[in-house]
PDB file of N, CA and C in Angstrom:
ATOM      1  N   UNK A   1     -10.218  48.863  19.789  1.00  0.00           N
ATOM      2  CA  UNK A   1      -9.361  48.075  20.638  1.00  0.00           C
ATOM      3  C   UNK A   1      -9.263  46.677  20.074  1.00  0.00           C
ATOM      4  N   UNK A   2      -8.104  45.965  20.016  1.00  0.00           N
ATOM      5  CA  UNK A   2      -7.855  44.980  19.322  1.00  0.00           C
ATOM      6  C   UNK A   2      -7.689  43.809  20.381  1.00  0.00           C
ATOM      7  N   UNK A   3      -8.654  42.613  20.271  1.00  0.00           N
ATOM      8  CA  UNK A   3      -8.558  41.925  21.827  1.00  0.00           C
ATOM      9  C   UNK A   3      -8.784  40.348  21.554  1.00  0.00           C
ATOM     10  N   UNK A   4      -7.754  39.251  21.814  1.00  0.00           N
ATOM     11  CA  UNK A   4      -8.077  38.104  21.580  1.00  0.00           C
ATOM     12  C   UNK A   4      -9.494  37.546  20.981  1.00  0.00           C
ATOM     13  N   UNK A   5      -9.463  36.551  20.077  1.00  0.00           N
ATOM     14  CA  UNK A   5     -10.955  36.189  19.686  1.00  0.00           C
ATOM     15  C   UNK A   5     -11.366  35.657  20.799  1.00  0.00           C
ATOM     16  N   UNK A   6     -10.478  34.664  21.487  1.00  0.00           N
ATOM     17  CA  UNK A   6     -11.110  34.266  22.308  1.00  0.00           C
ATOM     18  C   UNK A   6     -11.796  34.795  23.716  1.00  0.00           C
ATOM     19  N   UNK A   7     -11.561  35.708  23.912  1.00  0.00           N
ATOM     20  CA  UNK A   7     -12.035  37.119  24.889  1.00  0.00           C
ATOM     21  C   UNK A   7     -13.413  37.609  24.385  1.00  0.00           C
ATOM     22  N   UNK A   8     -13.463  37.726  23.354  1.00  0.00           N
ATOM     23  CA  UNK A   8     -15.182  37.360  22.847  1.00  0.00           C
ATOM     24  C   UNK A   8     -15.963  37.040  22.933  1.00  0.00           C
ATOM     25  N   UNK A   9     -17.478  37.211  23.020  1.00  0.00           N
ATOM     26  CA  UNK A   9     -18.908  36.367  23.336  1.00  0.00           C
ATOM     27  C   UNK A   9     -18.696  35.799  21.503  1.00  0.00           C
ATOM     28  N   UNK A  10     -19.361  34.459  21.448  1.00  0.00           N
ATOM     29  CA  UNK A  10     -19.225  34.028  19.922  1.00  0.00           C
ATOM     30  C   UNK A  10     -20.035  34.523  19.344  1.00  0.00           C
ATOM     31  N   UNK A  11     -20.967  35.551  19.849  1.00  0.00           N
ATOM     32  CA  UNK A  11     -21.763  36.155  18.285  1.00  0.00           C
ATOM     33  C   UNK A  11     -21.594  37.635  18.257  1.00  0.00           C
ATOM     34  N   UNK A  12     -20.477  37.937  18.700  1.00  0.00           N
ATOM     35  CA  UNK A  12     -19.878  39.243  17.977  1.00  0.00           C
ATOM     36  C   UNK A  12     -19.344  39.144  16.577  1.00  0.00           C
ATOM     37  N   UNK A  13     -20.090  39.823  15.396  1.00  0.00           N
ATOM     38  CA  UNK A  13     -19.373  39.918  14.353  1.00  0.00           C
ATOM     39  C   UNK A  13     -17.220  40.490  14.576  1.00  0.00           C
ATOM     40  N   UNK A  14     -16.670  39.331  13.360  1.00  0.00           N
ATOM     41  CA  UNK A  14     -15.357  39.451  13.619  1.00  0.00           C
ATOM     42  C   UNK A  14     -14.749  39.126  12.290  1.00  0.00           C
ATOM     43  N   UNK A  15     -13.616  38.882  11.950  1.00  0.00           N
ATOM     44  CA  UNK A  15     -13.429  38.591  10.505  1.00  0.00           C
ATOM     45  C   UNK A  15     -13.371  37.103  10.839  1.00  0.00           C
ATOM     46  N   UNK A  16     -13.995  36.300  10.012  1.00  0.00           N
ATOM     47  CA  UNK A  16     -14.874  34.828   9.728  1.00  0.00           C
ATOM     48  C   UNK A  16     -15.914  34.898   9.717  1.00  0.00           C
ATOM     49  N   UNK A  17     -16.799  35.384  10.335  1.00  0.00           N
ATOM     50  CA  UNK A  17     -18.451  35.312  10.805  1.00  0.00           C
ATOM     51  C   UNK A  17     -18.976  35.869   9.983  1.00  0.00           C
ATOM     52  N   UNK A  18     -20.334  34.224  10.046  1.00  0.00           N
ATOM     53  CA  UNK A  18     -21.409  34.734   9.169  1.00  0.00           C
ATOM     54  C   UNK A  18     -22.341  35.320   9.829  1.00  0.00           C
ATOM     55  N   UNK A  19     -22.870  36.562   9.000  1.00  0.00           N
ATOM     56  CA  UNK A  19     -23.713  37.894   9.679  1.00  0.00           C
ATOM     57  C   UNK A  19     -24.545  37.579   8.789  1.00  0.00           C
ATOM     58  N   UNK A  20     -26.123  37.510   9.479  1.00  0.00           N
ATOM     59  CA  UNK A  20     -27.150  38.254   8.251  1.00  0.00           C
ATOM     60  C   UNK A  20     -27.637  38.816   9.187  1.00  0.00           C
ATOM     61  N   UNK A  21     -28.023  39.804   8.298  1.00  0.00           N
ATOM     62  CA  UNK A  21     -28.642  41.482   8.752  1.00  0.00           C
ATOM     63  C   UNK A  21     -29.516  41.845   7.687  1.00  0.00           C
ATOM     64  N   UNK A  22     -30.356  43.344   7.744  1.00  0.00           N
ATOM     65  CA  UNK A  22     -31.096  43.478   7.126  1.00  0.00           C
ATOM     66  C   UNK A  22     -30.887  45.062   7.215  1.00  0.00           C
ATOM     67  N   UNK A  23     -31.562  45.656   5.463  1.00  0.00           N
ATOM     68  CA  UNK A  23     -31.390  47.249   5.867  1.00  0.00           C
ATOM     69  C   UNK A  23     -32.506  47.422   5.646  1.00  0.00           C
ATOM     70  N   UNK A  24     -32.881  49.020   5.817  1.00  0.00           N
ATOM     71  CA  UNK A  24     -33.745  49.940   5.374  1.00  0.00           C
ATOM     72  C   UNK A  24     -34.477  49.397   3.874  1.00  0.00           C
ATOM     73  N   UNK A  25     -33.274  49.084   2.781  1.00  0.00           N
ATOM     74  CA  UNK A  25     -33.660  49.250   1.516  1.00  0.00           C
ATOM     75  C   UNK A  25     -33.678  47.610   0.859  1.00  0.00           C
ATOM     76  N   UNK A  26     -33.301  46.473   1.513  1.00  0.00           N
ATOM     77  CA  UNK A  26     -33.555  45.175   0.954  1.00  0.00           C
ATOM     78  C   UNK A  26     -33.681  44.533   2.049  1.00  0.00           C
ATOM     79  N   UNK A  27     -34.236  43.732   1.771  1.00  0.00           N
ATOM     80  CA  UNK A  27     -34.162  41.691   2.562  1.00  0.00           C
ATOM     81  C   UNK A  27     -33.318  41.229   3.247  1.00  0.00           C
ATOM     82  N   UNK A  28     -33.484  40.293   4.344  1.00  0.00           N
ATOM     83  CA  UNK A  28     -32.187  40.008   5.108  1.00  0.00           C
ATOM     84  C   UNK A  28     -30.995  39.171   4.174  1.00  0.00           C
ATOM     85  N   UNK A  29     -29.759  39.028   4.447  1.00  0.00           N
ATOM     86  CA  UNK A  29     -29.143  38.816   3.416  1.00  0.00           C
ATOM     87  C   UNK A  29     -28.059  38.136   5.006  1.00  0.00           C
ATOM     88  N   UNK A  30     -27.209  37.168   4.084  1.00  0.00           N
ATOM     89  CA  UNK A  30     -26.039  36.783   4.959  1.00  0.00           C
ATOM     90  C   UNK A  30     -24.580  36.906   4.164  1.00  0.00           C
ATOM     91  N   UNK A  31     -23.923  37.226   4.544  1.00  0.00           N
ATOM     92  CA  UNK A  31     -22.523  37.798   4.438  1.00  0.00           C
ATOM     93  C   UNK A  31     -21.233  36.717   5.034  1.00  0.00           C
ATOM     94  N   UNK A  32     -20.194  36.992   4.944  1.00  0.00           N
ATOM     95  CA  UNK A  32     -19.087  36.588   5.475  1.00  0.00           C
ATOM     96  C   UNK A  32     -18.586  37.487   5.854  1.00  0.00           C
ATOM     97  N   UNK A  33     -17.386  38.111   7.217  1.00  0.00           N
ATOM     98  CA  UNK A  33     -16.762  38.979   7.245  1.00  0.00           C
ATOM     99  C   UNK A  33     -15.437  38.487   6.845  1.00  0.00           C
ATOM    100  N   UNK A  34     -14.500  38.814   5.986  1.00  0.00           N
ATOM    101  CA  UNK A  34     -13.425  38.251   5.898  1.00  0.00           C
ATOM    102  C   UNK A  34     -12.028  39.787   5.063  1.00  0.00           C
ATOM    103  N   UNK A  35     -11.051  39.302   5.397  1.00  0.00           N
ATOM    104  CA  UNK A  35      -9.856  40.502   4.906  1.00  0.00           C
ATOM    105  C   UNK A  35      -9.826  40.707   3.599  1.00  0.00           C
ATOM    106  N   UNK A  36      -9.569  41.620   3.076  1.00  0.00           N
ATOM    107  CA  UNK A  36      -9.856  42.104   1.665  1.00  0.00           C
ATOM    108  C   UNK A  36      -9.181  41.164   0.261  1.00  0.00           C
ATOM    109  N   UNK A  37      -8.012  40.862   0.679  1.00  0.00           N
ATOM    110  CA  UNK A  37      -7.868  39.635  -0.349  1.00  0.00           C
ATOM    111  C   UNK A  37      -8.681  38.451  -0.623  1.00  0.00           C
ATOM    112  N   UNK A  38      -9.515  38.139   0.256  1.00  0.00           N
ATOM    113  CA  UNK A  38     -10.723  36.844   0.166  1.00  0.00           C
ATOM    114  C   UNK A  38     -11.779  37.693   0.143  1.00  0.00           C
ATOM    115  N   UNK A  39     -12.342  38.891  -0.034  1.00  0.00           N
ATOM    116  CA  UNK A  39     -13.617  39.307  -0.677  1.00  0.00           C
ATOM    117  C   UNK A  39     -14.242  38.732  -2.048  1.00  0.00           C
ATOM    118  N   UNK A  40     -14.873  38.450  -2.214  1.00  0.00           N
ATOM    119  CA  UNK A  40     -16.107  38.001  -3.523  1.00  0.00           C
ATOM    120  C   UNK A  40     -17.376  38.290  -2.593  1.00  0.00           C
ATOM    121  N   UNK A  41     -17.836  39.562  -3.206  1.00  0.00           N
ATOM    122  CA  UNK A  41     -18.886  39.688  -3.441  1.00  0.00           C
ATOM    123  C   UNK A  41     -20.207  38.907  -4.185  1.00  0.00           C
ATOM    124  N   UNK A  42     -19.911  38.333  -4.975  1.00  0.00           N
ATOM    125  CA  UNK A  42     -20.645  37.558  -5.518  1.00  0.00           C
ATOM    126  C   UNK A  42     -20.746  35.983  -4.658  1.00  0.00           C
ATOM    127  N   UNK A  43     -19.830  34.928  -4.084  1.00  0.00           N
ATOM    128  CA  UNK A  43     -19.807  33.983  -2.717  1.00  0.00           C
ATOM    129  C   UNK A  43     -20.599  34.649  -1.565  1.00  0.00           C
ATOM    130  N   UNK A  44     -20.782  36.217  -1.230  1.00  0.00           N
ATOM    131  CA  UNK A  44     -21.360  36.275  -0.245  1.00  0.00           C
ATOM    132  C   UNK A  44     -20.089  36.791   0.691  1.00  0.00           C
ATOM    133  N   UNK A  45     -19.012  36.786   0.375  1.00  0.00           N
ATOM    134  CA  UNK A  45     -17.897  37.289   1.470  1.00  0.00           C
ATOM    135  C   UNK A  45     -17.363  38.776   0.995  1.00  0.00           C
ATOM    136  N   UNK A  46     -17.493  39.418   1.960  1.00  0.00           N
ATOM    137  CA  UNK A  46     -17.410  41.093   2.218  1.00  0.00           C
ATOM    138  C   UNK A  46     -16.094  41.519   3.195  1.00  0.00           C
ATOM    139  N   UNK A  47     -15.120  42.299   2.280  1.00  0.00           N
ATOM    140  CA  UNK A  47     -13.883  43.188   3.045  1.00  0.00           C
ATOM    141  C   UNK A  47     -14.559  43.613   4.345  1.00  0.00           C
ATOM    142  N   UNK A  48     -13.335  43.339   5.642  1.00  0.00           N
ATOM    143  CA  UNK A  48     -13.989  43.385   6.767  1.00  0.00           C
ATOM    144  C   UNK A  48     -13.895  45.617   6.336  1.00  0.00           C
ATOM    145  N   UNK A  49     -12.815  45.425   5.563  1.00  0.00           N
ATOM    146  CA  UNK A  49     -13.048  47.217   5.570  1.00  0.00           C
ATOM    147  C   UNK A  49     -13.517  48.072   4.301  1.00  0.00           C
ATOM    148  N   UNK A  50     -14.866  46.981   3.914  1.00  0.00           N
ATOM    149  CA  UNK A  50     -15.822  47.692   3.112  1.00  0.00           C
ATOM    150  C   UNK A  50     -16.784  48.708   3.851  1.00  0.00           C
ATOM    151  N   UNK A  51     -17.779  49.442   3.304  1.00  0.00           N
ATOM    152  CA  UNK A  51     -18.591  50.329   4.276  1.00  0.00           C
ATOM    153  C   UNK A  51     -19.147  49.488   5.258  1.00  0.00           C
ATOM    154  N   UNK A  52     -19.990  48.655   4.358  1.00  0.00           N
ATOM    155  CA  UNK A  52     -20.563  47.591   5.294  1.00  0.00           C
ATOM    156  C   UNK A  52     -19.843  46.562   5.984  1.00  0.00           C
ATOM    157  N   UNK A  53     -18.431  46.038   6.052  1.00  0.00           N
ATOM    158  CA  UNK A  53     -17.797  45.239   6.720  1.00  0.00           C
ATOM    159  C   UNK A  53     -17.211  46.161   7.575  1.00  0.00           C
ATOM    160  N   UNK A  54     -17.211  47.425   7.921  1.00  0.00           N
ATOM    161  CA  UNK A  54     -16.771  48.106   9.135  1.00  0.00           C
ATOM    162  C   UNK A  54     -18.080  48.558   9.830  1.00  0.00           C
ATOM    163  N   UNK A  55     -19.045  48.706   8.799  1.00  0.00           N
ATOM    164  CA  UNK A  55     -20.812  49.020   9.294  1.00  0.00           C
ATOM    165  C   UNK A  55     -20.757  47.626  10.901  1.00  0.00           C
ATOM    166  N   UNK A  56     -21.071  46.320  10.203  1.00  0.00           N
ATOM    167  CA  UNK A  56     -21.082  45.104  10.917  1.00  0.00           C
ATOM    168  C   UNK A  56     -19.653  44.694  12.160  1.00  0.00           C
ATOM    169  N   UNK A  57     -18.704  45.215  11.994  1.00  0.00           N
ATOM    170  CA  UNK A  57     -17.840  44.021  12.909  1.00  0.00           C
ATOM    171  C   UNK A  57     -18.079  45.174  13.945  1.00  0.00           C
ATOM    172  N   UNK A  58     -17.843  43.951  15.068  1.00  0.00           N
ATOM    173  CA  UNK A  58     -18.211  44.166  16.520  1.00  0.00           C
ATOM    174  C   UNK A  58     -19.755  44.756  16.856  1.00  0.00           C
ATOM    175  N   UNK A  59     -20.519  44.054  16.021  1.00  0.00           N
ATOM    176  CA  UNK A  59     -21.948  44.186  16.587  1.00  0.00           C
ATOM    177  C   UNK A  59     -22.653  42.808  16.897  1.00  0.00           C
ATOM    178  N   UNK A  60     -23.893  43.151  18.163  1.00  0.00           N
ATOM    179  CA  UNK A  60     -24.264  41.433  18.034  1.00  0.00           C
ATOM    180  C   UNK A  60     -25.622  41.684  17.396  1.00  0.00           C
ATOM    181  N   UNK A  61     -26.626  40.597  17.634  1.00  0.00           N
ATOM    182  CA  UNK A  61     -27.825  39.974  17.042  1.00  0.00           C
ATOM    183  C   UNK A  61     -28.614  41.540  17.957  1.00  0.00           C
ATOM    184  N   UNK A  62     -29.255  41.792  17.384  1.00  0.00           N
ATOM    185  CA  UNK A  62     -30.120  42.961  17.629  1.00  0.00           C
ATOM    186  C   UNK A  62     -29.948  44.125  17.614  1.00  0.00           C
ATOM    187  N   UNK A  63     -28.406  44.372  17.572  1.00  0.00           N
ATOM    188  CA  UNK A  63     -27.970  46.054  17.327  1.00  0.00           C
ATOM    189  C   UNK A  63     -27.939  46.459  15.851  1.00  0.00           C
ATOM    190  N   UNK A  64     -28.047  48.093  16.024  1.00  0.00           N
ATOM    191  CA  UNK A  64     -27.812  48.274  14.718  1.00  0.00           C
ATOM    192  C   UNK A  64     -26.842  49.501  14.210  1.00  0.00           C
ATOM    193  N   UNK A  65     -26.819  49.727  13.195  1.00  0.00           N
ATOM    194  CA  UNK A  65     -26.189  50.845  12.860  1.00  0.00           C
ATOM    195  C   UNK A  65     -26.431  52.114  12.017  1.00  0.00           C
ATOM    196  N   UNK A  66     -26.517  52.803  11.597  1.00  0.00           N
ATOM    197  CA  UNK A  66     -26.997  53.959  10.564  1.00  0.00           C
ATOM    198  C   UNK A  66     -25.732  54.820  10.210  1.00  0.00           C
ATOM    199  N   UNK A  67     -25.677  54.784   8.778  1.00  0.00           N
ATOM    200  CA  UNK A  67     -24.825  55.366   8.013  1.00  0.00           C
ATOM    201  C   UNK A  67     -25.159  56.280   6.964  1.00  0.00           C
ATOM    202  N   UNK A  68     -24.373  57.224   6.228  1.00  0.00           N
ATOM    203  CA  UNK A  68     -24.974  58.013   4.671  1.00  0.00           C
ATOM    204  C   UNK A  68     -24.322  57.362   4.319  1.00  0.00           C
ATOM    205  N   UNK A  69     -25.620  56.920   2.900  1.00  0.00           N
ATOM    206  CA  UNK A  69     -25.184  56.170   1.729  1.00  0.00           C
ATOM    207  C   UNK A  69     -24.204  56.994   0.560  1.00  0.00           C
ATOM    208  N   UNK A  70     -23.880  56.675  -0.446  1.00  0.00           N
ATOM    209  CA  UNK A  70     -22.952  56.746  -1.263  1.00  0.00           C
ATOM    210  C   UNK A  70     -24.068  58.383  -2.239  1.00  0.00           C
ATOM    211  N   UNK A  71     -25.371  57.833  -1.901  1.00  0.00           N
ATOM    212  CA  UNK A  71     -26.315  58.962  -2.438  1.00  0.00           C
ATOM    213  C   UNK A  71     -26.663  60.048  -1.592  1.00  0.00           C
ATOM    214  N   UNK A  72     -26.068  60.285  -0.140  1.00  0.00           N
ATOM    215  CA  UNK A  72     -26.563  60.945   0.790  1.00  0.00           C
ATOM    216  C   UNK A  72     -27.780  60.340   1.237  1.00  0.00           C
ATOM    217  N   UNK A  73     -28.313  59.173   1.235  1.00  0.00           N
ATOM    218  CA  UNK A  73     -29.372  58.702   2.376  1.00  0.00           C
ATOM    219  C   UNK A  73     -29.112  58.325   3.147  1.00  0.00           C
ATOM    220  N   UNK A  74     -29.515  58.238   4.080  1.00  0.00           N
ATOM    221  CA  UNK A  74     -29.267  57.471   5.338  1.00  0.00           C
ATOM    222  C   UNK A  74     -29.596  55.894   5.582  1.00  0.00           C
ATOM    223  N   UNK A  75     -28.705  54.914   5.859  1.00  0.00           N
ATOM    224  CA  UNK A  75     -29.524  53.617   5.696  1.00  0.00           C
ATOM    225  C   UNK A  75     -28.839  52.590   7.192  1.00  0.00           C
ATOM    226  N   UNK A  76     -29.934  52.068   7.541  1.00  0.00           N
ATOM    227  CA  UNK A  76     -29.358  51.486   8.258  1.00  0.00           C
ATOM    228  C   UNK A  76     -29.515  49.867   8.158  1.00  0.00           C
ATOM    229  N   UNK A  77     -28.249  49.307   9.465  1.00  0.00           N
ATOM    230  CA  UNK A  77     -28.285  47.809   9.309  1.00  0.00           C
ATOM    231  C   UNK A  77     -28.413  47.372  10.187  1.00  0.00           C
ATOM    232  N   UNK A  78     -29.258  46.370  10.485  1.00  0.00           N
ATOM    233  CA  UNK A  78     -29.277  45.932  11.571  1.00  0.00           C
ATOM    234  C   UNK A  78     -29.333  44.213  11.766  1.00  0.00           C
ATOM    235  N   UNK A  79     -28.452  43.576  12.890  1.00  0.00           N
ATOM    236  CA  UNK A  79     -27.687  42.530  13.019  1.00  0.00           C
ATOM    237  C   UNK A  79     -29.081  41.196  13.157  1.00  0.00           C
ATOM    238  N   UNK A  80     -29.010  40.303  12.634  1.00  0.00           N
ATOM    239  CA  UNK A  80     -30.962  39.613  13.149  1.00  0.00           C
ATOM    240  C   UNK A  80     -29.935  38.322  13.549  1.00  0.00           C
ATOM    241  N   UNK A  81     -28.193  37.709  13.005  1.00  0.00           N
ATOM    242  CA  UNK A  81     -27.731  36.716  13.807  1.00  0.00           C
ATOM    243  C   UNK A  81     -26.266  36.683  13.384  1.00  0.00           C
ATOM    244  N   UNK A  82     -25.580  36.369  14.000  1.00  0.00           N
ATOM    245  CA  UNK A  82     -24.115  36.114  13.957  1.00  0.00           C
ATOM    246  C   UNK A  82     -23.286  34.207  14.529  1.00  0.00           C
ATOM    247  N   UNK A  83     -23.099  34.254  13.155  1.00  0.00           N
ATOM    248  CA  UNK A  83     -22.331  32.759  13.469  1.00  0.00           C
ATOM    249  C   UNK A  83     -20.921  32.958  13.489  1.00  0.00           C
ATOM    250  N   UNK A  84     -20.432  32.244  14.670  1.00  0.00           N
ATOM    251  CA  UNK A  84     -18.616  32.822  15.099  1.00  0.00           C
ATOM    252  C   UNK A  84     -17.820  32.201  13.563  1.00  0.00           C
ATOM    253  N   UNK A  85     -16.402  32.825  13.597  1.00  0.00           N
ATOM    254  CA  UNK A  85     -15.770  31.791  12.646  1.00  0.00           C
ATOM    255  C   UNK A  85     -15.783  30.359  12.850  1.00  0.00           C
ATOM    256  N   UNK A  86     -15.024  29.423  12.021  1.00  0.00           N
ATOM    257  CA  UNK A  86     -14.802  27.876  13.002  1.00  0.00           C
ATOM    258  C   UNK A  86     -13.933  27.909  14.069  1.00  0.00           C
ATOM    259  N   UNK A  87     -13.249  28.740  13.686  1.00  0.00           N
ATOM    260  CA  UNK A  87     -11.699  28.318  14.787  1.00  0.00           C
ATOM    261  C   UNK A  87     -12.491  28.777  16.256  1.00  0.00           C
ATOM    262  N   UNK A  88     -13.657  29.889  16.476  1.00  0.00           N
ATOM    263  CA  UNK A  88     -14.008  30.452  17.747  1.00  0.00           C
ATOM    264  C   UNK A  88     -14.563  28.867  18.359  1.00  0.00           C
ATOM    265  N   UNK A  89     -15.389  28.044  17.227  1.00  0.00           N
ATOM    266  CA  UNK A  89     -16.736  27.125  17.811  1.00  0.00           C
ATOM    267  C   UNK A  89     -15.566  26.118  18.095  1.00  0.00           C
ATOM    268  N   UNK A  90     -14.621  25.862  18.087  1.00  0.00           N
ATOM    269  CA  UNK A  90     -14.067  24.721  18.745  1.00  0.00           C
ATOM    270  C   UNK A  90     -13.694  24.702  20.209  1.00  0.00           C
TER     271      UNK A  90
END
């Protein structure tokens, strides 16, 4: 369902927000969610419709998720904080 940002609690992951989360298989890490033309992976900003940028949006600080990996494992992610975009914090 597609629903004003501003209809939102501000730490729902959304496209702007910085997410760090943590999986099964590395360290907590922080991300950007942002649309696939502004992805760099390497800055830290992730296609909101990568595995993991559809894994993350619309989750908050403590939920998580579980997916099969690209190897058939199972891995999961789970949300530890979410900072809104700017345009939400004004």
């Amino acid at each position: 369902t597609v629903v004003p940002g501003s209809a939102l609690p501000l730490d729902i992951a959304r496209v702007g927000s910085r997410v760090t989360y943590r999986s099964d298989l590395d360290p907590p890490r922080t991300v950007t969610l942002v649309y696939p033309a502004e992805s760099d992976l390497a800055a830290g900003r992730i296609s909101v419709l990568s595995r993991l940028g559809t894994s993350l949006i619309g989750l908050q600080p403590g939920q998580s998720i579980r997916y099969m990996g690209w190897d058939g494992d199972s891995i999961e992610f789970s949300v530890l904080s979410v900072l809104p975009p700017a345009e939400a914090r004004r």
